[in-house]
N, C-alpha and C. Protein backbone atom coordinates (compact mmCIF):
# COMPACT_ATOMS: atom_id res chain seq x y z
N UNK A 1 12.22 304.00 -72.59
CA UNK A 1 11.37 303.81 -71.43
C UNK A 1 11.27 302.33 -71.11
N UNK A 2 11.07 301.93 -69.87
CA UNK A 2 11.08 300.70 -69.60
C UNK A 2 9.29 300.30 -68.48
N UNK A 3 9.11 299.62 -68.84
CA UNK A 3 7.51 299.34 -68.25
C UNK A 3 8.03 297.89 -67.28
N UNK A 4 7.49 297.88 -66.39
CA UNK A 4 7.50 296.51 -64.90
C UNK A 4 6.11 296.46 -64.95
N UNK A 5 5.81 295.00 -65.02
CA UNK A 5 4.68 294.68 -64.72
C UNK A 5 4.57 293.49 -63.51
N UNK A 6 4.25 293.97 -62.59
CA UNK A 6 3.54 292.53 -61.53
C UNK A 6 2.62 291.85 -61.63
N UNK A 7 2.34 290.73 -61.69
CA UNK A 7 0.96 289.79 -61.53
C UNK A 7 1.20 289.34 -60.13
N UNK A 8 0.16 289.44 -59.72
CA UNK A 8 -0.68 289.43 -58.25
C UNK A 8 -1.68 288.48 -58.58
N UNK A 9 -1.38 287.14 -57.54
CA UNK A 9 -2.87 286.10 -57.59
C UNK A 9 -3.40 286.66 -56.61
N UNK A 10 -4.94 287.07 -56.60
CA UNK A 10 -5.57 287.73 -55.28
C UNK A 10 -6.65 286.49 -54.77
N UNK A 11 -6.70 286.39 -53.76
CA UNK A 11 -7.92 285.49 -52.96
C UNK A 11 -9.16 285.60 -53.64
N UNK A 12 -9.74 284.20 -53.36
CA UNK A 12 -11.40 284.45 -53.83
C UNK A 12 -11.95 285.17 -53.36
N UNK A 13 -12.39 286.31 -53.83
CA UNK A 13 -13.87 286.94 -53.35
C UNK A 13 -12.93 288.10 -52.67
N UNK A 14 -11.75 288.47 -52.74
CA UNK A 14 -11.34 289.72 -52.32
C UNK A 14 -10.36 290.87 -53.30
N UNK A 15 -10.72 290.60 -54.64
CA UNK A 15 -10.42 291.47 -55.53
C UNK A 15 -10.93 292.79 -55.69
N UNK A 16 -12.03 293.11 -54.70
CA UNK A 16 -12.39 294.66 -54.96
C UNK A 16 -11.81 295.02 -53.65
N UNK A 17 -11.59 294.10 -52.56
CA UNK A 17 -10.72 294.84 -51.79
C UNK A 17 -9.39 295.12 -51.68
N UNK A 18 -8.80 294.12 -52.55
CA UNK A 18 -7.53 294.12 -53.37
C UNK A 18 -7.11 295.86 -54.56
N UNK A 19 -7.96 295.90 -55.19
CA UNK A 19 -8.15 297.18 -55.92
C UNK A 19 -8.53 297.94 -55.05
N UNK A 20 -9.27 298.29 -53.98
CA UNK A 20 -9.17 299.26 -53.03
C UNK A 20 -8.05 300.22 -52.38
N UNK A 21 -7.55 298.89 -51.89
CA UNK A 21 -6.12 298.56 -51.42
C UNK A 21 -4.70 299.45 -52.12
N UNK A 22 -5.31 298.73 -53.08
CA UNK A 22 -3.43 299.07 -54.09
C UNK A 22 -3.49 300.30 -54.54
N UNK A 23 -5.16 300.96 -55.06
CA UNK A 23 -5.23 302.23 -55.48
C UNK A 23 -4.98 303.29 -54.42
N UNK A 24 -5.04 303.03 -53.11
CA UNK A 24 -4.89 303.75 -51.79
C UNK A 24 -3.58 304.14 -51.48
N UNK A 25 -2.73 302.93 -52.00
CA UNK A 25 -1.20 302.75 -51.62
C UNK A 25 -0.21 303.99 -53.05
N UNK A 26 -1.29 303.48 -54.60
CA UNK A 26 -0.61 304.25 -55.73
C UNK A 26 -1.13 306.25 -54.87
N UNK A 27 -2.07 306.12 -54.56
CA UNK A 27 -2.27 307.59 -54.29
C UNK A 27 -1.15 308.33 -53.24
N UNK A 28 -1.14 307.51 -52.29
CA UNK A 28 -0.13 307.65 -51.15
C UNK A 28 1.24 307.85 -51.54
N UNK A 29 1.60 306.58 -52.66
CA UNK A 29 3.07 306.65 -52.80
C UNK A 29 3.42 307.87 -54.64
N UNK A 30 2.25 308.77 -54.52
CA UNK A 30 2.28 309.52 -55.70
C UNK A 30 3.20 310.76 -55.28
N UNK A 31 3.58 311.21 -54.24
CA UNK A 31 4.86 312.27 -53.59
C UNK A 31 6.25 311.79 -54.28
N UNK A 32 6.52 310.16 -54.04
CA UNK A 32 7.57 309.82 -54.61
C UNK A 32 7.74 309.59 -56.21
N UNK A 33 6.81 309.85 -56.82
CA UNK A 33 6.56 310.20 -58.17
C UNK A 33 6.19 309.26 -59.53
N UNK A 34 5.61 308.12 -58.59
CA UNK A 34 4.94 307.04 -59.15
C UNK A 34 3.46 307.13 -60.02
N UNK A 35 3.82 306.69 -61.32
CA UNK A 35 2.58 306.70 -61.87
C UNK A 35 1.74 305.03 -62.85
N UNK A 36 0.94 304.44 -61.96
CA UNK A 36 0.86 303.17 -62.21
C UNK A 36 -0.46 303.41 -62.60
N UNK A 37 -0.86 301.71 -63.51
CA UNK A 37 -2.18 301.18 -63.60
C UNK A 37 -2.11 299.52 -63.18
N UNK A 38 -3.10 299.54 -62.92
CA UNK A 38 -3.27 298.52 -61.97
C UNK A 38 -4.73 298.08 -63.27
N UNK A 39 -4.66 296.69 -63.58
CA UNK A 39 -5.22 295.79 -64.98
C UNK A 39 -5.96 294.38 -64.34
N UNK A 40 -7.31 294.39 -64.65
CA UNK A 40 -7.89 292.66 -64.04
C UNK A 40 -8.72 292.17 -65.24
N UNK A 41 -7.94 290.96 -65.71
CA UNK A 41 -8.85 290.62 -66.43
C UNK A 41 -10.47 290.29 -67.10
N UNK A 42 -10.72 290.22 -67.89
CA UNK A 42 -12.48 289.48 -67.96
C UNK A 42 -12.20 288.50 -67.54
N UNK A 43 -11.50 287.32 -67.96
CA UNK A 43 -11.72 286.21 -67.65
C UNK A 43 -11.07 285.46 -66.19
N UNK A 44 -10.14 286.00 -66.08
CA UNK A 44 -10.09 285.27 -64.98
C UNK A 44 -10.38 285.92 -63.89
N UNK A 45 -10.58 286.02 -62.28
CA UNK A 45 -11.35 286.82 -61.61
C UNK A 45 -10.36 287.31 -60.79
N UNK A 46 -9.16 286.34 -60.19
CA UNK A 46 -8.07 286.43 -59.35
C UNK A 46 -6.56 287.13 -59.97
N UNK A 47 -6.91 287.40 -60.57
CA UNK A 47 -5.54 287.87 -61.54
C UNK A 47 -5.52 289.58 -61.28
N UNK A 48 -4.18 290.31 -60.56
CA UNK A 48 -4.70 291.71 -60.96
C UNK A 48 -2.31 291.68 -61.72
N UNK A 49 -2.74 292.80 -62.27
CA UNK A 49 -1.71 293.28 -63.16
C UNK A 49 -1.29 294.53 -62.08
N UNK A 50 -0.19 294.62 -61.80
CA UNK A 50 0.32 296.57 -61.67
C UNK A 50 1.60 297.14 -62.58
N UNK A 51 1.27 297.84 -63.17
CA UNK A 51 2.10 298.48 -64.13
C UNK A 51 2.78 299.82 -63.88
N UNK A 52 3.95 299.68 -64.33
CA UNK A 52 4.80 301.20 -64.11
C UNK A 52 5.75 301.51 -65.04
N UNK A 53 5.90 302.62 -65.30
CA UNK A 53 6.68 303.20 -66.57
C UNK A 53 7.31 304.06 -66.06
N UNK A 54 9.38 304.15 -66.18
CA UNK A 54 10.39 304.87 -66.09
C UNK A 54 10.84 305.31 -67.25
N UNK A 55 11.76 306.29 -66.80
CA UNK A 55 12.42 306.50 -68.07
C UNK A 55 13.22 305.65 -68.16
N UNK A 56 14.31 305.37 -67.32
CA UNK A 56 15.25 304.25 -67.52
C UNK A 56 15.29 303.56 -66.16
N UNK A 57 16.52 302.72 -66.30
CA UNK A 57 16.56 301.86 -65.06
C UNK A 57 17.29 302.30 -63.74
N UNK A 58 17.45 303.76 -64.06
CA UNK A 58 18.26 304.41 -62.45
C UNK A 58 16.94 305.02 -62.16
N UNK A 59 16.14 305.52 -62.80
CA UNK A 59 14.69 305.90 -62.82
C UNK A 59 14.02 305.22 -61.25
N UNK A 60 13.86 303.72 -62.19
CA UNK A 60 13.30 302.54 -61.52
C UNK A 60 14.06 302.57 -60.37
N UNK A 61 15.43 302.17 -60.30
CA UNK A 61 15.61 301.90 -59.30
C UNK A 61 15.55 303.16 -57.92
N UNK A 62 15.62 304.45 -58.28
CA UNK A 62 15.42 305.49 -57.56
C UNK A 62 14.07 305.58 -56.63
N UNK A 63 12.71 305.30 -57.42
CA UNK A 63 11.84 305.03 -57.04
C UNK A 63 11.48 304.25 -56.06
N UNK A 64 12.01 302.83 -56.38
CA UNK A 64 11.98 301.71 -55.25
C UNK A 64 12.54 301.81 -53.65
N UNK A 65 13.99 302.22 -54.34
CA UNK A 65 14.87 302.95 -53.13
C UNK A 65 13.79 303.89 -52.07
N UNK A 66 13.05 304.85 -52.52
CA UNK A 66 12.58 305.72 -51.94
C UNK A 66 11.30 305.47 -50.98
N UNK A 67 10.56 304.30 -52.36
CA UNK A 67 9.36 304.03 -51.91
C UNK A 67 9.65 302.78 -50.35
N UNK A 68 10.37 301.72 -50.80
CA UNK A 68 10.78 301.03 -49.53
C UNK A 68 11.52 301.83 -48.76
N UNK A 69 12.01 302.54 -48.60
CA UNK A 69 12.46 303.53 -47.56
C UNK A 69 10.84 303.82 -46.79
N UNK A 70 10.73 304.65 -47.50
CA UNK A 70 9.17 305.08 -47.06
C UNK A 70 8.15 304.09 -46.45
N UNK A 71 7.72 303.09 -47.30
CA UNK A 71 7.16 302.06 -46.51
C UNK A 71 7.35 301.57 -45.16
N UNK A 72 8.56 301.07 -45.06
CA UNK A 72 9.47 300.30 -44.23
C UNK A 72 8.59 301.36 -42.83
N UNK A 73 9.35 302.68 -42.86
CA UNK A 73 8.78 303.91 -41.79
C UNK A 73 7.27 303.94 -41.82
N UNK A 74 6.46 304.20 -42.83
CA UNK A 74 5.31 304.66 -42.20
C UNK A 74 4.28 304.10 -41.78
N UNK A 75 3.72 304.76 -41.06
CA UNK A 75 2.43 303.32 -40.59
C UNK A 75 1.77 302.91 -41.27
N UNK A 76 1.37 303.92 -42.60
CA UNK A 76 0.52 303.62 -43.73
C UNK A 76 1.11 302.81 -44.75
N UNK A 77 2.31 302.58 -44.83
CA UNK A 77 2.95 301.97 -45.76
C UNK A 77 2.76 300.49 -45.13
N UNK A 78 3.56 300.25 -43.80
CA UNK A 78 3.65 299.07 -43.13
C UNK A 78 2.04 298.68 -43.29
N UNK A 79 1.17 298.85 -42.75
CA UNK A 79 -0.21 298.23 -43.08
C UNK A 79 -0.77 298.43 -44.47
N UNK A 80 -0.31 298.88 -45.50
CA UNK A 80 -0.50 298.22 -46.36
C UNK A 80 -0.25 296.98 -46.97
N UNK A 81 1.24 296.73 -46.25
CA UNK A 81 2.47 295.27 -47.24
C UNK A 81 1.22 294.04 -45.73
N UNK A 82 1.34 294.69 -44.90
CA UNK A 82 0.15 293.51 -44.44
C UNK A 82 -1.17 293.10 -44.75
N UNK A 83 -1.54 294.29 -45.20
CA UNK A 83 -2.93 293.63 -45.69
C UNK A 83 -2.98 293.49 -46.74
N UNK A 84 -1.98 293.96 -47.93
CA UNK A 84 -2.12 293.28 -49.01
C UNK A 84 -1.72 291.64 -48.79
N UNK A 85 -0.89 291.33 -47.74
CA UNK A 85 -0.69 290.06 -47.70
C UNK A 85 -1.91 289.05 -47.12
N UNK A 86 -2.83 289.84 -46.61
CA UNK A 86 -4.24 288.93 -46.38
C UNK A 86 -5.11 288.53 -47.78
N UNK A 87 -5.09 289.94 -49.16
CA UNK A 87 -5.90 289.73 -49.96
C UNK A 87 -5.26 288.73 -50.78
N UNK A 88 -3.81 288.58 -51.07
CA UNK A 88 -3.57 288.40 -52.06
C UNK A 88 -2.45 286.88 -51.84
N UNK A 89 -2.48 285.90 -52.70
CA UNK A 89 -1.91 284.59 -52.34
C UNK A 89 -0.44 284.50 -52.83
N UNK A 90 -0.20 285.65 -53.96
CA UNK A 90 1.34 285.67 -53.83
C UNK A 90 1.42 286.52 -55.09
N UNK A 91 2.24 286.55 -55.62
CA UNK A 91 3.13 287.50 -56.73
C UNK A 91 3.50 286.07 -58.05
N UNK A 92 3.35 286.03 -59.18
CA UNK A 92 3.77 285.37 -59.70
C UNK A 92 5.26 285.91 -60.95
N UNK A 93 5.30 287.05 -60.12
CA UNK A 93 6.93 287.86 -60.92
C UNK A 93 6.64 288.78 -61.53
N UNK A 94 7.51 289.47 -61.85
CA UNK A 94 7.89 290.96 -62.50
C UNK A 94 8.30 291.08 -63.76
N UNK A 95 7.75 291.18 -64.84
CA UNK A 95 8.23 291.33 -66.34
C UNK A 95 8.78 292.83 -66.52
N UNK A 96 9.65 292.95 -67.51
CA UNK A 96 10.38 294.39 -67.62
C UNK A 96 10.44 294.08 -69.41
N UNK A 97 9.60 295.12 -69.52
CA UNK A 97 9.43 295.52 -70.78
C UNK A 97 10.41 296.73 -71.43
N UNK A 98 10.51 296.53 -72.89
CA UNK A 98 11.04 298.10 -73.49
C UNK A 98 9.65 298.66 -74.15
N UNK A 99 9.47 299.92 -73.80
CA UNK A 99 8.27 300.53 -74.74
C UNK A 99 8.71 301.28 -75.89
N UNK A 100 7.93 300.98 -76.74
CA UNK A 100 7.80 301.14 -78.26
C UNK A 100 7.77 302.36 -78.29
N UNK A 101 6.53 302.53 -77.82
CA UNK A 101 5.42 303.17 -78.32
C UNK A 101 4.43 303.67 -77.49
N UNK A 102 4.01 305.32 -76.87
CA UNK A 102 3.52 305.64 -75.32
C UNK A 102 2.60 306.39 -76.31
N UNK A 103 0.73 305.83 -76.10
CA UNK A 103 0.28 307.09 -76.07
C UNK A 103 -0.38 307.81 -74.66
């Protein structure tokens, strides 16, 4: 299994609309068969995590394929990639993990 993790710097003072947001988008994009958690630290306030677990990497890439397909078209998709771009100040990259160990 392979785990992707994003870090997301989110704006001051708009992290619960940030988590609003992304949980709206994981529900939406749950047809294409996505199953994420989305992680914010104690300490820092601007920091959110999104996490996802494949089986492998045609997995992953199947998903993406589908989901930007999808986005790209729907209205709900397209106003999401915009207003996440109001909450949030940028992406600081994508880690790709191997998992051990799933409980």
């Amino acid at each position: 299994m392979l785990a992707y993790r994003t870090t997301w710097i989110v704006k001051e003072g708009r992290m619960q609309e940030a988590l609003e947001d992304i949980s709206a988008e994981i529900e939406r994009s749950r047809p294409l068969g996505i199953a994420a958690r989305v992680y914010t630290p104690s300490i820092s306030p601007n920091v959110l995590f999104f996490d996802t677990v494949y089986e492998d990497e045609a997995a992953h890439r199947a998903f993406w394929d589908a989901y930007n397909a999808d986005s790209r078209n729907s209205p709900k998709g397209k106003a999401f990639w915009a207003k996440w771009g109001e909450v949030t100040e940028r992406s600081t990259g994508t880690e790709r993990w191997h998992v051990v160990e799933w409980r």
